[in-house]
Protein backbone atom coordinates (compact mmCIF):
# COMPACT_ATOMS: atom_id res chain seq x y z
CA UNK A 1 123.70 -71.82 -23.76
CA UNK A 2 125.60 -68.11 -24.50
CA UNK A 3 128.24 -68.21 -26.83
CA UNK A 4 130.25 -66.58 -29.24
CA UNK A 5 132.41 -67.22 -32.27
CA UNK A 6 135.69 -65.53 -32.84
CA UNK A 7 137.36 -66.81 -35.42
CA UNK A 8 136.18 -69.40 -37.81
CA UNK A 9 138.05 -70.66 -41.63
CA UNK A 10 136.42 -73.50 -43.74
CA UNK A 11 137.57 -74.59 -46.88
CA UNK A 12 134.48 -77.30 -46.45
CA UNK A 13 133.27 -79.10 -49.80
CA UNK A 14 130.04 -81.99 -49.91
CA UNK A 15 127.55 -82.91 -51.73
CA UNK A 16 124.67 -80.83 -51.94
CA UNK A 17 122.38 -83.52 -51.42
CA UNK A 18 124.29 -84.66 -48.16
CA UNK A 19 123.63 -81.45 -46.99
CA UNK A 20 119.94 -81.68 -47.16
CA UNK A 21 119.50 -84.94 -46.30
CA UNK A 22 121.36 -83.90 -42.94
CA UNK A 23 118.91 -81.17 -43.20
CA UNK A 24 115.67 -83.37 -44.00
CA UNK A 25 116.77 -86.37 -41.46
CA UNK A 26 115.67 -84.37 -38.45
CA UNK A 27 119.37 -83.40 -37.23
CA UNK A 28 120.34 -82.78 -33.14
CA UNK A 29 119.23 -79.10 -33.52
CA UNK A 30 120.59 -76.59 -30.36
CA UNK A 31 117.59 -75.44 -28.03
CA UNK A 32 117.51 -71.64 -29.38
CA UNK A 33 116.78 -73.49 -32.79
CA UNK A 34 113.62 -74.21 -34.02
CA UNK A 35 114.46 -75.34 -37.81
CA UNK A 36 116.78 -74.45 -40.50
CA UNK A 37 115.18 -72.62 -43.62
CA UNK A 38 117.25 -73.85 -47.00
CA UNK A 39 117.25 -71.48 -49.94
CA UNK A 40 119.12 -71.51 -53.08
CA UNK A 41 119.79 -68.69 -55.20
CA UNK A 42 121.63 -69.55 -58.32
CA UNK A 43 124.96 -71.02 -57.15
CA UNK A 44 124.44 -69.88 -53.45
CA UNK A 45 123.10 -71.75 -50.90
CA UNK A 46 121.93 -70.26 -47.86
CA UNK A 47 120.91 -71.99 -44.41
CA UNK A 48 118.79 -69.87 -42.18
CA UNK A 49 118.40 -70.20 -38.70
CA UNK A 50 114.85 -69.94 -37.19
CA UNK A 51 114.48 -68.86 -33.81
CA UNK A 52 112.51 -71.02 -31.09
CA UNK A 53 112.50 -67.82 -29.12
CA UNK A 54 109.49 -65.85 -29.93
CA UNK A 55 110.86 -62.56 -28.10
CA UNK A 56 113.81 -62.32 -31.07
CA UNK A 57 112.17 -59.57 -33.06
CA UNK A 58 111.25 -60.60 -37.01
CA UNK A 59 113.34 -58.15 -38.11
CA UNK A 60 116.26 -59.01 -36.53
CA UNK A 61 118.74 -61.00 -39.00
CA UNK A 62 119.60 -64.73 -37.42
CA UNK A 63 122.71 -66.31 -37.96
CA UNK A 64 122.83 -68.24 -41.42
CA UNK A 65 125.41 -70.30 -43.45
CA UNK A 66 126.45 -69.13 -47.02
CA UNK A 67 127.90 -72.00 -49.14
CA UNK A 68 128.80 -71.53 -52.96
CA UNK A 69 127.28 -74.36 -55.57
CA UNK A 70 129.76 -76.19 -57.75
CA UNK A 71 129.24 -78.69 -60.45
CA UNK A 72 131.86 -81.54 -60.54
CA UNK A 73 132.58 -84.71 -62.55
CA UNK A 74 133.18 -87.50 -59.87
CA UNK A 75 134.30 -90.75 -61.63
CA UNK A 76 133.21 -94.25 -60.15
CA UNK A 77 136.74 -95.23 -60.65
CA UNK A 78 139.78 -93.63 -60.94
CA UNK A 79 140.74 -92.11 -64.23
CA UNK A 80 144.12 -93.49 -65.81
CA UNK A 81 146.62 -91.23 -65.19
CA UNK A 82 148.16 -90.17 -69.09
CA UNK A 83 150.87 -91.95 -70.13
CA UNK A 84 152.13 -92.85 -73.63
CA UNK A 85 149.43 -91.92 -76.14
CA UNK A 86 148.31 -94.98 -77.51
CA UNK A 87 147.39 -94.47 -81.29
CA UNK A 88 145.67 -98.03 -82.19
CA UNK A 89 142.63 -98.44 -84.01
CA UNK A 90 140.78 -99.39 -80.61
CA UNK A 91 138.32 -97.13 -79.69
CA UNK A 92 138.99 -95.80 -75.47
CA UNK A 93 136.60 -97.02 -73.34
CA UNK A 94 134.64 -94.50 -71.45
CA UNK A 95 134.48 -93.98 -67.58
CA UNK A 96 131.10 -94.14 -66.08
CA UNK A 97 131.25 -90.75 -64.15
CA UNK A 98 128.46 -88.24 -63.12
CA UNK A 99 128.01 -84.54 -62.62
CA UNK A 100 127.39 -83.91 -58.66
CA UNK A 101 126.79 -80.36 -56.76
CA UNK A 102 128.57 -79.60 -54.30
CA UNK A 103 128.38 -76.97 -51.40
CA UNK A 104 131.58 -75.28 -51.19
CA UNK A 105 131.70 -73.28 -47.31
CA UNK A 106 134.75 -71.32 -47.90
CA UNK A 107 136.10 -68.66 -46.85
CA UNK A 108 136.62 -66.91 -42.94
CA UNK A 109 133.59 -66.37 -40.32
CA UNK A 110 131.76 -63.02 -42.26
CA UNK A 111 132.04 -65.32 -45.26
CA UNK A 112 130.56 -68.21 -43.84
CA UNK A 113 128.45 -67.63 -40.95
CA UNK A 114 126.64 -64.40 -41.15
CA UNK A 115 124.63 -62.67 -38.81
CA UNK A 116 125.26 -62.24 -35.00
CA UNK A 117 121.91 -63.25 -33.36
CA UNK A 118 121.68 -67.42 -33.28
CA UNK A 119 125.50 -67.50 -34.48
CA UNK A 120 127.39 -69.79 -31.98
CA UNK A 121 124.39 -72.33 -32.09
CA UNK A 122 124.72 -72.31 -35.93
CA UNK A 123 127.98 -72.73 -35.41
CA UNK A 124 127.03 -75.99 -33.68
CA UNK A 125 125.10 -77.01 -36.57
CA UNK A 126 128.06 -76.08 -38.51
CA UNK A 127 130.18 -78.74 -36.92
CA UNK A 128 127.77 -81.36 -37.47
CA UNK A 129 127.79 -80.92 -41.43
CA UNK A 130 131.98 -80.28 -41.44
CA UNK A 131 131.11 -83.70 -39.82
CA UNK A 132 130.02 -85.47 -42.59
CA UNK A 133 132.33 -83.41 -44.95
CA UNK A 134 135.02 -85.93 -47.00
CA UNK A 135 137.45 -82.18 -48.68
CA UNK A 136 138.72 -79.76 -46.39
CA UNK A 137 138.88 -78.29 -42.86
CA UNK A 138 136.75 -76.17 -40.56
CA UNK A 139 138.77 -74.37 -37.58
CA UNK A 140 137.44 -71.73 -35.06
CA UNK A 141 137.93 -70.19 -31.53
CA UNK A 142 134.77 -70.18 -29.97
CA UNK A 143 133.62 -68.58 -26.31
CA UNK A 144 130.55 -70.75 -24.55
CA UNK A 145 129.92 -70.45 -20.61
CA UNK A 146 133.08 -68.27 -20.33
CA UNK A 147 135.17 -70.92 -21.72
CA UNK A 148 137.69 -70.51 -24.79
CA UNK A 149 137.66 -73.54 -27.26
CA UNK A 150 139.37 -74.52 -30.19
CA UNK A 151 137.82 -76.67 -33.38
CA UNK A 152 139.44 -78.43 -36.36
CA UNK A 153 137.76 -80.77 -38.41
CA UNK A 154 139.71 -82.65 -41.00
CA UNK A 155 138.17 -84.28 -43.85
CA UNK A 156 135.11 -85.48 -41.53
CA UNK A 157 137.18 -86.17 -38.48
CA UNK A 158 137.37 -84.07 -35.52
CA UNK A 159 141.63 -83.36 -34.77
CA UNK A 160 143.20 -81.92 -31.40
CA UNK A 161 143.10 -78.11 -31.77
CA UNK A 162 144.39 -75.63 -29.18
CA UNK A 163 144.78 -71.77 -28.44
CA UNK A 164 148.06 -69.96 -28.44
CA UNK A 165 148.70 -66.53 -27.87
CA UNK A 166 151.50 -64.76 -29.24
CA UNK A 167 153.02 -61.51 -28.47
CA UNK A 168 153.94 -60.11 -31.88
CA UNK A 169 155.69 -56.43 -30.73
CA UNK A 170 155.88 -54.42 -33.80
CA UNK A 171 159.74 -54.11 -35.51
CA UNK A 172 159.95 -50.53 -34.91
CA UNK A 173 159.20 -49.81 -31.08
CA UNK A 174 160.32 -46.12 -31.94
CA UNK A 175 156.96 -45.57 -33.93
CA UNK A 176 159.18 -44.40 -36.84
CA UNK A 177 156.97 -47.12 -39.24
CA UNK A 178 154.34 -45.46 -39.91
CA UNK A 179 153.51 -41.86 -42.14
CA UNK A 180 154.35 -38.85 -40.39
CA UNK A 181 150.54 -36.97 -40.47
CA UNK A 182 152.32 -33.91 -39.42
CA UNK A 183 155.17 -33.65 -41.30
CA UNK A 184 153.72 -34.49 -44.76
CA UNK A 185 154.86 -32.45 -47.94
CA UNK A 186 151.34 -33.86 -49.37
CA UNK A 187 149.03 -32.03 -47.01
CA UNK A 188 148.57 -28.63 -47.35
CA UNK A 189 148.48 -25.78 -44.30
């Protein structure tokens, strides 16, 4: 299946290891994907596609998602929310909470999804891991069989999305907006 992304915006955040074990659990992978190649390089995390079409050159760059790694505290329950300071001899009871990485796919589709060659399956990938994402949204305008489509997925749950185009004509039909190139005291004759 040919497609193509247009536009794409995730502000996407899950656990790293929800992200491999999608990743180890042998996931619904499109055709023109043979496997997904995980690397991490300091606090970047980088999922290669690997083509299952031998004729795609080597040394041609697939399409690959670029997620940031975070380190936060995530608390088993709820910390109190500050109120009056209490200032008794009792000593505060500790929450049981525990440091979890997280990938963090933010950003618009250069950001995100890299690379031209494989990109609309990876996209498909994509959707399956904003799938199982609990913080933020992934929305994009994607082209497949000729066919415009819209995507937004909320917090894990796929939402009605559509396409609108909009005339925006600029304020000044005249063309007076912009710099005069040929009437500038700035460039010399």
């Amino acid at each position: 299946m040919s497609g193509r992304v247009y536009r794409l915006h995730s502000t996407l955040e899950l656990p790293l290891e929800d992200v491999e074990a999608f990743l180890n659990g042998d996931p619904d992978l499109p055709t023109e994907i043979e496997s997904i190649e995980l690397t991490r390089r300091n606090n970047t995390l980088i999922l290669k596609a690997v083509a299952a079409d031998d004729s795609l050159s080597k040394y041609t760059p697939t399409a690959q998602l670029k997620a940031s790694v975070t380190e936060n505290r995530v608390y088993e329950e709820e910390p109190p929310r500050g109120g009056n300071p209490r200032w008794t001899d009792e000593e505060e009871e500790e929450i049981p909470s525990e440091l979890v990485e997280f990938a963090c796919f933010k950003g618009d589709r250069e950001t995100v999804l890299q690379n031209t060659a494989l990109q609309y399956p990876m996209f498909r990938v994509f959707r399956q891991i904003a799938l199982l994402a609990e913080k933020g949204t992934l929305t994009a305008i994607t082209e497949a069989n000729e066919e415009l489509s819209a995507h937004r997925i909320v917090e894990g749950e796929e939402r009605p999305a559509t396409i609108e185009v909009v005339e925006n004509p600029s304020q000044n039909e005249n063309g007076s907006g912009g710099v005069d190139w040929r009437d500038n005291k700035f460039i010399s004759d």
